[in-house]
C-alpha atoms as a PDB file:
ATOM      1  CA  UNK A   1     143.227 104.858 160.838  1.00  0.00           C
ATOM      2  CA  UNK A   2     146.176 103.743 158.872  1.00  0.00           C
ATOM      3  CA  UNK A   3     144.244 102.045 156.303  1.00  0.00           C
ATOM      4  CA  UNK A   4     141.827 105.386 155.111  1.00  0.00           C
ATOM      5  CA  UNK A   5     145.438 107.175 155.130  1.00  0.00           C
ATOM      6  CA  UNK A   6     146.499 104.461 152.606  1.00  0.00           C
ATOM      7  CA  UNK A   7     143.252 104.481 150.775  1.00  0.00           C
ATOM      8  CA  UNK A   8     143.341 108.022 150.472  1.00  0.00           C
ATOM      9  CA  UNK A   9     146.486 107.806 148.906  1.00  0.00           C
ATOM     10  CA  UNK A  10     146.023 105.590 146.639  1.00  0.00           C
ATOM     11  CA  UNK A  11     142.824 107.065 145.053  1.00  0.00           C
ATOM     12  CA  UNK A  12     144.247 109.987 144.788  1.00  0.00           C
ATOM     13  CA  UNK A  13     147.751 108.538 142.787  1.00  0.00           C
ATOM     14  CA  UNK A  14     144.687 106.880 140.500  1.00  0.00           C
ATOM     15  CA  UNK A  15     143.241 109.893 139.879  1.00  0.00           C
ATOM     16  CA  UNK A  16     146.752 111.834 138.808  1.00  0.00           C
ATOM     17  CA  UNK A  17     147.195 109.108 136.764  1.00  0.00           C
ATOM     18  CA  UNK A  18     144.218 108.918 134.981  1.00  0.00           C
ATOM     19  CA  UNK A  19     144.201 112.610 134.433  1.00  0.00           C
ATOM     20  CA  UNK A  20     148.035 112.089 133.218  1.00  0.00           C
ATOM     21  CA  UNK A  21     146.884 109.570 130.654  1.00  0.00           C
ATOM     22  CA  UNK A  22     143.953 111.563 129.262  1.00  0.00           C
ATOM     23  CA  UNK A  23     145.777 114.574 128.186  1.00  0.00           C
ATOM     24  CA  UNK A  24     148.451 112.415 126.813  1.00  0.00           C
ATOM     25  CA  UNK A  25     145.605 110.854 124.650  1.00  0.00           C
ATOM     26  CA  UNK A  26     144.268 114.266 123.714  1.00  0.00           C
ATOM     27  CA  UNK A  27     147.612 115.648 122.726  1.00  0.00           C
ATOM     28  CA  UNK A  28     147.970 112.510 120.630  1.00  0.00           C
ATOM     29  CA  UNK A  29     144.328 113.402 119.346  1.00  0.00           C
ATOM     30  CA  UNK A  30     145.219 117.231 118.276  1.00  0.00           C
ATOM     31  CA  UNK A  31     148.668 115.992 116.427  1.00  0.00           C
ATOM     32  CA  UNK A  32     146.811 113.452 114.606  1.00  0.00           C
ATOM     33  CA  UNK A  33     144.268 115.944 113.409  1.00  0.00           C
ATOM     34  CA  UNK A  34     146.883 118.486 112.703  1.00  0.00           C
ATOM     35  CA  UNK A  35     148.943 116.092 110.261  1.00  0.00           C
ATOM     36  CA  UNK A  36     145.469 115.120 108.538  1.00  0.00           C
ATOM     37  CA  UNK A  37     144.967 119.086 108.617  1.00  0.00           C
ATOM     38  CA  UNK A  38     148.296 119.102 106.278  1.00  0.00           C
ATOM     39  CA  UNK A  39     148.306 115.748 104.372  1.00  0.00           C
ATOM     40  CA  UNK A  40     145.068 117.352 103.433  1.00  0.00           C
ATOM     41  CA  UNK A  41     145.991 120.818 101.541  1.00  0.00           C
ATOM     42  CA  UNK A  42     146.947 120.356  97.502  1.00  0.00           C
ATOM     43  CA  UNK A  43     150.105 122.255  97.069  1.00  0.00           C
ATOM     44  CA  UNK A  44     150.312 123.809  93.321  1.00  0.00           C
ATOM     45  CA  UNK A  45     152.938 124.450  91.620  1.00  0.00           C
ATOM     46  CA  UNK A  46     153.187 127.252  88.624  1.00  0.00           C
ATOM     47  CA  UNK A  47     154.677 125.886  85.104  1.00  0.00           C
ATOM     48  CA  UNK A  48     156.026 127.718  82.154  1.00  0.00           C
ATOM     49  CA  UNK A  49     157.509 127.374  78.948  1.00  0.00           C
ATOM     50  CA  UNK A  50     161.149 129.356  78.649  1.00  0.00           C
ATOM     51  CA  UNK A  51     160.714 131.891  75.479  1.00  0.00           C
ATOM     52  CA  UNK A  52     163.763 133.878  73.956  1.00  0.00           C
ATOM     53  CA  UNK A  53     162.927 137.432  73.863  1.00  0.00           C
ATOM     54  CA  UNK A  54     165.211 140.412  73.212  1.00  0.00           C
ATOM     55  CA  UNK A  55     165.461 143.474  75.574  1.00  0.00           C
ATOM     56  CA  UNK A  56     167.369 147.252  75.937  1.00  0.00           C
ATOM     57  CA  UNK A  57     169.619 148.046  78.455  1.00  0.00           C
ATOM     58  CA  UNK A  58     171.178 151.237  78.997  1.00  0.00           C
ATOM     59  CA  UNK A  59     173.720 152.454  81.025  1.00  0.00           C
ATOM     60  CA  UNK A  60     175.024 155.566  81.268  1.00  0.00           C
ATOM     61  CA  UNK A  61     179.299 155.965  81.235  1.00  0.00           C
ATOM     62  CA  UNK A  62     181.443 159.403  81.953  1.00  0.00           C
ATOM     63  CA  UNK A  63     184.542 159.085  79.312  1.00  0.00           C
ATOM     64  CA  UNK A  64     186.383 161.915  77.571  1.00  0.00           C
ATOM     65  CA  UNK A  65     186.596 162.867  74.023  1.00  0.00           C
ATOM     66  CA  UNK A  66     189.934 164.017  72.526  1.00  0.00           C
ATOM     67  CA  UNK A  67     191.219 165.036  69.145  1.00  0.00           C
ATOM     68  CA  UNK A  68     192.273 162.174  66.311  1.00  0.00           C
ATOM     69  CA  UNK A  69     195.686 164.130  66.015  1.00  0.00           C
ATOM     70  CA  UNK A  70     197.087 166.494  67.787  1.00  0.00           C
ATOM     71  CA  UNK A  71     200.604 167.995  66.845  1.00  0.00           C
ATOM     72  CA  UNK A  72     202.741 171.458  67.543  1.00  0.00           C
ATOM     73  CA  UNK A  73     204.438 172.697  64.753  1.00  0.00           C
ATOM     74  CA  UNK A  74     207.907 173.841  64.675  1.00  0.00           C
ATOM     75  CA  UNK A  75     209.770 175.668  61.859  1.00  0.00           C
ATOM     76  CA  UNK A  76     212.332 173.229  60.801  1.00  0.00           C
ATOM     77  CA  UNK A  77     214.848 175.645  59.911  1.00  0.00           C
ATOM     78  CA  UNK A  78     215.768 178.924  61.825  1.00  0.00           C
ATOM     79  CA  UNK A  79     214.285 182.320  60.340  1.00  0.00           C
ATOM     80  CA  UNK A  80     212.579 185.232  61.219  1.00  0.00           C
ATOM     81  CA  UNK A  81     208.392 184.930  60.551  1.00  0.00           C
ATOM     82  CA  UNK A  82     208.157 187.366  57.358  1.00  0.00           C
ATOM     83  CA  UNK A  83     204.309 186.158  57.284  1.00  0.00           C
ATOM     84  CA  UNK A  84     201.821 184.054  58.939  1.00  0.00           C
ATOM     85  CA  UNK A  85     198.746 183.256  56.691  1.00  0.00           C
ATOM     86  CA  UNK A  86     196.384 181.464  59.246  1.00  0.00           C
ATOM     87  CA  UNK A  87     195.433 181.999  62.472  1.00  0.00           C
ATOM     88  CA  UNK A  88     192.948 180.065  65.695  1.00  0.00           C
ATOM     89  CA  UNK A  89     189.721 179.007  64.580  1.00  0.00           C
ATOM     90  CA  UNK A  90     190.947 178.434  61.048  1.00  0.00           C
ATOM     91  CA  UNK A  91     190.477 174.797  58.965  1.00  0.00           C
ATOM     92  CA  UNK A  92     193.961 174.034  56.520  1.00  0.00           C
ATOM     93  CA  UNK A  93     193.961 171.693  54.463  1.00  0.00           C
ATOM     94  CA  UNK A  94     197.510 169.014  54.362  1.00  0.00           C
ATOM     95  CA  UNK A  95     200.101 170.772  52.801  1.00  0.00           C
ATOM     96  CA  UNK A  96     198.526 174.433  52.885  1.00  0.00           C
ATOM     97  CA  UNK A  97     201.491 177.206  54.117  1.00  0.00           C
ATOM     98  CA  UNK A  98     200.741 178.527  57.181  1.00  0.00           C
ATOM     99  CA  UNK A  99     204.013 180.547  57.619  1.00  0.00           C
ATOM    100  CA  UNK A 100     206.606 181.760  55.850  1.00  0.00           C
ATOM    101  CA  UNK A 101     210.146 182.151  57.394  1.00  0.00           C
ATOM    102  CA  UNK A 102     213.013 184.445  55.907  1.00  0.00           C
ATOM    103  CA  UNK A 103     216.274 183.483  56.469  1.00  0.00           C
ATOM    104  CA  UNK A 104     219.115 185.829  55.107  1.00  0.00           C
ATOM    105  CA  UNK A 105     222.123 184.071  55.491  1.00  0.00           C
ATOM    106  CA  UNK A 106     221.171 181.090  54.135  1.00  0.00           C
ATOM    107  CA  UNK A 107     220.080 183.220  51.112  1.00  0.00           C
ATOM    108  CA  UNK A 108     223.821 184.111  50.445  1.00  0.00           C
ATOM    109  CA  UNK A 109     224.944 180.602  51.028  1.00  0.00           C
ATOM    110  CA  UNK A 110     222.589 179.903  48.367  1.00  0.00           C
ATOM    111  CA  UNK A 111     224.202 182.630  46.032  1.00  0.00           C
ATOM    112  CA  UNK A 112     227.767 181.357  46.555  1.00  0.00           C
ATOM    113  CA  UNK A 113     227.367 178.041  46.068  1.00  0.00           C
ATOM    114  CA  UNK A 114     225.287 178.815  42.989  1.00  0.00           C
ATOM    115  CA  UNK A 115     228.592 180.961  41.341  1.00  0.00           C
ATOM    116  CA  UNK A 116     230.817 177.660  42.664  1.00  0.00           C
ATOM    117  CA  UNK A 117     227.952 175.173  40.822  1.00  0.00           C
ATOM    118  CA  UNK A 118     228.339 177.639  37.732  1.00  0.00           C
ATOM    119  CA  UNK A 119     231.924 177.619  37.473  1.00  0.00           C
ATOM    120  CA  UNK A 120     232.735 173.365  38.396  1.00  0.00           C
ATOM    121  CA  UNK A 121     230.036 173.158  35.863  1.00  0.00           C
ATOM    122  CA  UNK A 122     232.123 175.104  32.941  1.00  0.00           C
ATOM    123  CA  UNK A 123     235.041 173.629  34.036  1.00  0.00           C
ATOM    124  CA  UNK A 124     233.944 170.092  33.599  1.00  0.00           C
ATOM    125  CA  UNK A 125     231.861 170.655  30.499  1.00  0.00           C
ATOM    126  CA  UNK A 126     234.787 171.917  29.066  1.00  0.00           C
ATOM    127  CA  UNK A 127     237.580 168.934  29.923  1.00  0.00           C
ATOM    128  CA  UNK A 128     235.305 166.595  28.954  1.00  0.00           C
ATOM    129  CA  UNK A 129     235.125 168.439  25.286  1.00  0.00           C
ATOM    130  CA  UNK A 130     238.794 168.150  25.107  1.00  0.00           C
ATOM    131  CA  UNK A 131     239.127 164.807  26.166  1.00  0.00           C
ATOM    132  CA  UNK A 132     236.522 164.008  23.918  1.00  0.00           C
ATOM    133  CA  UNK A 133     238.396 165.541  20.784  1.00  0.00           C
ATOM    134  CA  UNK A 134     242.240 164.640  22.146  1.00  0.00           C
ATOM    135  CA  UNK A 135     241.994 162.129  24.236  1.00  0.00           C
ATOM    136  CA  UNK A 136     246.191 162.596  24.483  1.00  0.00           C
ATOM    137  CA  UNK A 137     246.400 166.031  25.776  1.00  0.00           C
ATOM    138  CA  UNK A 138     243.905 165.550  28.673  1.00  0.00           C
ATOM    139  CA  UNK A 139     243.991 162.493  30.779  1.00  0.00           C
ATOM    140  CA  UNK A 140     240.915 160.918  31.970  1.00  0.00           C
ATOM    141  CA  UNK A 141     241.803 161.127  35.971  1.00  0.00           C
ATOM    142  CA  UNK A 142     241.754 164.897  35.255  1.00  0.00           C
ATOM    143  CA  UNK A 143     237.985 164.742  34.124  1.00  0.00           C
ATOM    144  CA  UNK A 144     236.931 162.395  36.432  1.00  0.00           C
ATOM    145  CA  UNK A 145     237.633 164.781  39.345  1.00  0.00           C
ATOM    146  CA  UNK A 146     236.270 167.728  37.743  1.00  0.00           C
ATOM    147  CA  UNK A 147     233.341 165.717  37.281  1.00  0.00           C
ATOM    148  CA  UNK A 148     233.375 165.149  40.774  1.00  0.00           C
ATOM    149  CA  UNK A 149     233.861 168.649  41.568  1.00  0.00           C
ATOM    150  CA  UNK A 150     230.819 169.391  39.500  1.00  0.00           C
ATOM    151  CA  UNK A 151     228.897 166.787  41.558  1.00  0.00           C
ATOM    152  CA  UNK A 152     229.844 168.242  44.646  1.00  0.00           C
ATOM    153  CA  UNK A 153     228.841 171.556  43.885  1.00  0.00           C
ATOM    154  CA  UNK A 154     225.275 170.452  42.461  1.00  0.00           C
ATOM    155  CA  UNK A 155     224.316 168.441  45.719  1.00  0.00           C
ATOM    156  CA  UNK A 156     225.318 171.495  47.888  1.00  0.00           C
ATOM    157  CA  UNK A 157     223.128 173.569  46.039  1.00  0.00           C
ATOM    158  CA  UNK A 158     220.266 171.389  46.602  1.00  0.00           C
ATOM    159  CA  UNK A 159     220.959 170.842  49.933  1.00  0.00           C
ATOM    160  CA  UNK A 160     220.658 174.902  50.298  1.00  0.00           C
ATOM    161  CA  UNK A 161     217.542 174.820  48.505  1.00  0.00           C
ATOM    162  CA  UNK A 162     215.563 172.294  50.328  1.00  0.00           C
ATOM    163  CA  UNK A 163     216.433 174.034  53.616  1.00  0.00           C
ATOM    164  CA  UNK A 164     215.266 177.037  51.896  1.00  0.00           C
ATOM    165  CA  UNK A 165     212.080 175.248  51.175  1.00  0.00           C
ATOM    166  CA  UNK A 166     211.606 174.486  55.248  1.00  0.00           C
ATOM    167  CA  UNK A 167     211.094 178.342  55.465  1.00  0.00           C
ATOM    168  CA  UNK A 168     207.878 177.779  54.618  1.00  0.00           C
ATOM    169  CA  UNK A 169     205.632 175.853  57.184  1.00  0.00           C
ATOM    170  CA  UNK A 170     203.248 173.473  55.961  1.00  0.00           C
ATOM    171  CA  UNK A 171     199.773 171.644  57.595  1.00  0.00           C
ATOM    172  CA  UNK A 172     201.207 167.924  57.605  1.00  0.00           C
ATOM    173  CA  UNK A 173     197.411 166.791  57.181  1.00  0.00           C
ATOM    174  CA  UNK A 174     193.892 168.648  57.400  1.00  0.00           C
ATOM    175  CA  UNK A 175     192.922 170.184  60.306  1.00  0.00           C
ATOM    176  CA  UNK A 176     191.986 173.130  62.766  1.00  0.00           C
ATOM    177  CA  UNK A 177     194.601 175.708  64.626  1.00  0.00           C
ATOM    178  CA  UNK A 178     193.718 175.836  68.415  1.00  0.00           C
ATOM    179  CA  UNK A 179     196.714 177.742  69.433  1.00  0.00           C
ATOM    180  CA  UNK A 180     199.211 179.828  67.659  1.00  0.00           C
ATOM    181  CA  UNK A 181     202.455 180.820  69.381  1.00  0.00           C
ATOM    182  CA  UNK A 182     203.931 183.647  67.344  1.00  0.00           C
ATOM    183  CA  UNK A 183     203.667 186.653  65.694  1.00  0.00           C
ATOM    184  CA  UNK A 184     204.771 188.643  62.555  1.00  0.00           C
ATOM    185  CA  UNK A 185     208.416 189.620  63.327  1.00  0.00           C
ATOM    186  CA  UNK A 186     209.019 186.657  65.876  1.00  0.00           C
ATOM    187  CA  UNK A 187     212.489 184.539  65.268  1.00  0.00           C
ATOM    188  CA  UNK A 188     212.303 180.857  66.231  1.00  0.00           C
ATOM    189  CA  UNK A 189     214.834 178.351  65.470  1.00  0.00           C
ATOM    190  CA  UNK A 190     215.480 175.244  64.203  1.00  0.00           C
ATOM    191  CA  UNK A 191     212.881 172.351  65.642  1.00  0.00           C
ATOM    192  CA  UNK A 192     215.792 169.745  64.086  1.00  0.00           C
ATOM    193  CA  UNK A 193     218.510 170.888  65.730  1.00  0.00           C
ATOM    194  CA  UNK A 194     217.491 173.059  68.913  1.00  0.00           C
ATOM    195  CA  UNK A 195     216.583 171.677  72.450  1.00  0.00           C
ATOM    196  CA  UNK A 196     214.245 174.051  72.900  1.00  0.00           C
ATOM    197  CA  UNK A 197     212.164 175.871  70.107  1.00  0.00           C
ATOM    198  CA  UNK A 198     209.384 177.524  70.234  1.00  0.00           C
ATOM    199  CA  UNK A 199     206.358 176.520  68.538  1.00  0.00           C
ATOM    200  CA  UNK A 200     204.316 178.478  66.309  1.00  0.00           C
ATOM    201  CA  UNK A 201     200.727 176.960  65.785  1.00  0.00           C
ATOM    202  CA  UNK A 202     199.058 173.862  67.512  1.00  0.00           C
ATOM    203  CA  UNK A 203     196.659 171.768  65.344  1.00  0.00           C
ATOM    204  CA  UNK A 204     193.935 169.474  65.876  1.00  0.00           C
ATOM    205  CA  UNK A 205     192.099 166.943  63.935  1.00  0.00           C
ATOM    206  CA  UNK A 206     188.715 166.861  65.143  1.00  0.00           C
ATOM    207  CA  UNK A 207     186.787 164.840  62.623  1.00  0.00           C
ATOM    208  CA  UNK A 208     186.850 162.035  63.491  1.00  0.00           C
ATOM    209  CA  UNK A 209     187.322 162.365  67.082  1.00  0.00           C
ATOM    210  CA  UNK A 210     188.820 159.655  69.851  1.00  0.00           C
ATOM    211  CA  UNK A 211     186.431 158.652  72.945  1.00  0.00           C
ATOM    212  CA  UNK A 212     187.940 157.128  75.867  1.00  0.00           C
ATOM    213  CA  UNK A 213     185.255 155.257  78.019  1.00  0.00           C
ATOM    214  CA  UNK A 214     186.034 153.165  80.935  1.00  0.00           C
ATOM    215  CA  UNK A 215     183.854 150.622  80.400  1.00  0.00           C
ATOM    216  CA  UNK A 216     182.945 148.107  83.358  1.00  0.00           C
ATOM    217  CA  UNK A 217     184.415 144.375  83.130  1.00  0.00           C
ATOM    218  CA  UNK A 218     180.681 143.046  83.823  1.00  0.00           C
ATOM    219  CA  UNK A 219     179.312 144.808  80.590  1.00  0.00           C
ATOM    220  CA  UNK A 220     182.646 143.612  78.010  1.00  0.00           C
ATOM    221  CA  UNK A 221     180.986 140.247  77.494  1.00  0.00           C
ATOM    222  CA  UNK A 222     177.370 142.067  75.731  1.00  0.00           C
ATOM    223  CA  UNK A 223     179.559 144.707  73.720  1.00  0.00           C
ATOM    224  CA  UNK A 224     180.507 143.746  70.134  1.00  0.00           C
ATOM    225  CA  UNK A 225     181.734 145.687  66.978  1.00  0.00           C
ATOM    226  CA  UNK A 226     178.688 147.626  65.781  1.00  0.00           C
ATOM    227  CA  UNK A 227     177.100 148.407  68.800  1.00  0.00           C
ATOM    228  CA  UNK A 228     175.221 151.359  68.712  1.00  0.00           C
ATOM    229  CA  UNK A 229     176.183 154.215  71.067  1.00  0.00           C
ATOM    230  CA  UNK A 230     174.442 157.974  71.596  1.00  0.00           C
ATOM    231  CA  UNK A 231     176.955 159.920  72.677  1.00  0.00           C
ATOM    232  CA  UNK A 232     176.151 163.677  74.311  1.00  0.00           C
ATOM    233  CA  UNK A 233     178.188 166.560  75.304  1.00  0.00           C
ATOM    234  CA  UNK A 234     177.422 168.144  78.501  1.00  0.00           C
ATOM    235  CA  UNK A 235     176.767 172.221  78.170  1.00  0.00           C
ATOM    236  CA  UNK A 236     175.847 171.903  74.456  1.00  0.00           C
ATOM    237  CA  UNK A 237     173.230 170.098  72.511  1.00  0.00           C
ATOM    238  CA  UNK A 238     174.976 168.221  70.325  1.00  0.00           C
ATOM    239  CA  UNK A 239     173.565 164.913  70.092  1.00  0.00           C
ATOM    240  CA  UNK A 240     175.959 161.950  67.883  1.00  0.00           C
ATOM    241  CA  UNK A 241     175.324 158.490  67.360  1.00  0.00           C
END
């Protein structure tokens, strides 16, 4: 009885075995095929020649667009506006008047120094003839100081006169008036020598103009001097390149 337990057994470790080792071979079989399966397929590879071509890119940039020059101008001398010859909207050239200024008082300084200027000048002119014929009954120290005198008198007149010339207020290049500030009648003072003056037209140079664009660091690299940019103003259909 003990030996068919024992055979029983054993046939039946053979048999686990045997089944063991078969699908150990057929597992060995299907790997086998499956790296022939592989070795088997042609992989391709594409090839092609680098060429230099040339392309567009665009890229479209918010900036703002302000005046060449922009400047307020003040009256350089005090004075009451007697006229103003331009107004907004209008194109001066540099150096046209666009207002005149009155001043009164410095129209009498200019008289009295003139009468002074008039009467040095006599005086001098006429030393200088007598020193000139008698040397001994006019010294020279006496002529030199009329001369001086005479000098003195002649710069203060021009010094009277060019303020008198800042009266008038001049374009200091060509451009437009976007604001003015005063009117007929209006008194403004000194822009030299006041803290606080008031203006009396703004101007603006608008041809050319400036354009401020913030361009990105990744783009500096492709932009060089003569690159061509459209530029377009939003709400109008004004078009520049």
């Amino acid at each position: 009885m003990k030996t068919s337990n024992y055979r029983y057994q054993f046939l039946l470790l053979t048999t686990v075995a045997v089944l063991t080792v078969s699908c150990n071979s057929n597992t060995k079989q299907e790997s086998t095929n499956s790296a022939i399966s592989d070795e088997g397929k042609i992989q391709t590879v594409e090839v092609v020649n680098p060429q230099k071509r040339s392309f567009t890119a665009q890229r479209l940039i918010t900036g703002t667009a302000q005046p060449n020059r922009k400047v307020t101008l003040y009256a350089m001398e005090s004075g009451y506006v007697e006229s103003i010859q331009k107004d907004i909207g209008d194109a001066i050239r540099e150096g046209e008047v666009i207002a005149t200024l009155k001043n009164p008082e410095l129209t009498r300084q200019l008289e009295n120094k003139q009468a002074q200027l008039e009467v040095k000048t006599t005086m001098y002119e006429r030393l200088k003839s007598i020193y000139k014929k008698t040397p001994a009954l006019t010294s020279i120290h006496v002529v030199e100081n009329a001369e001086a005198d005479y000098l003195s008198a002649n710069a203060e007149v021009n010094i009277i006169l060019d303020r008198l010339g800042f009266l008038q207020v001049k374009a200091p290049f060509s451009a437009t008036i976007t604001q003015r500030f005063i009117d007929k009648g209006a008194l403004v003072q000194s822009g030299l020598t006041q803290s606080n003056p008031q203006g009396i037209v703004e101007l603006q140079q608008l041809n050319p103009i400036r354009l401020t664009i913030p361009l990105p660091e990744s783009d500096i690299a492709i932009i060089q001097k003569g690159t061509e940019v459209s530029v377009t103003f939003p709400g109008t259909s004004r078009h520049f390149i």
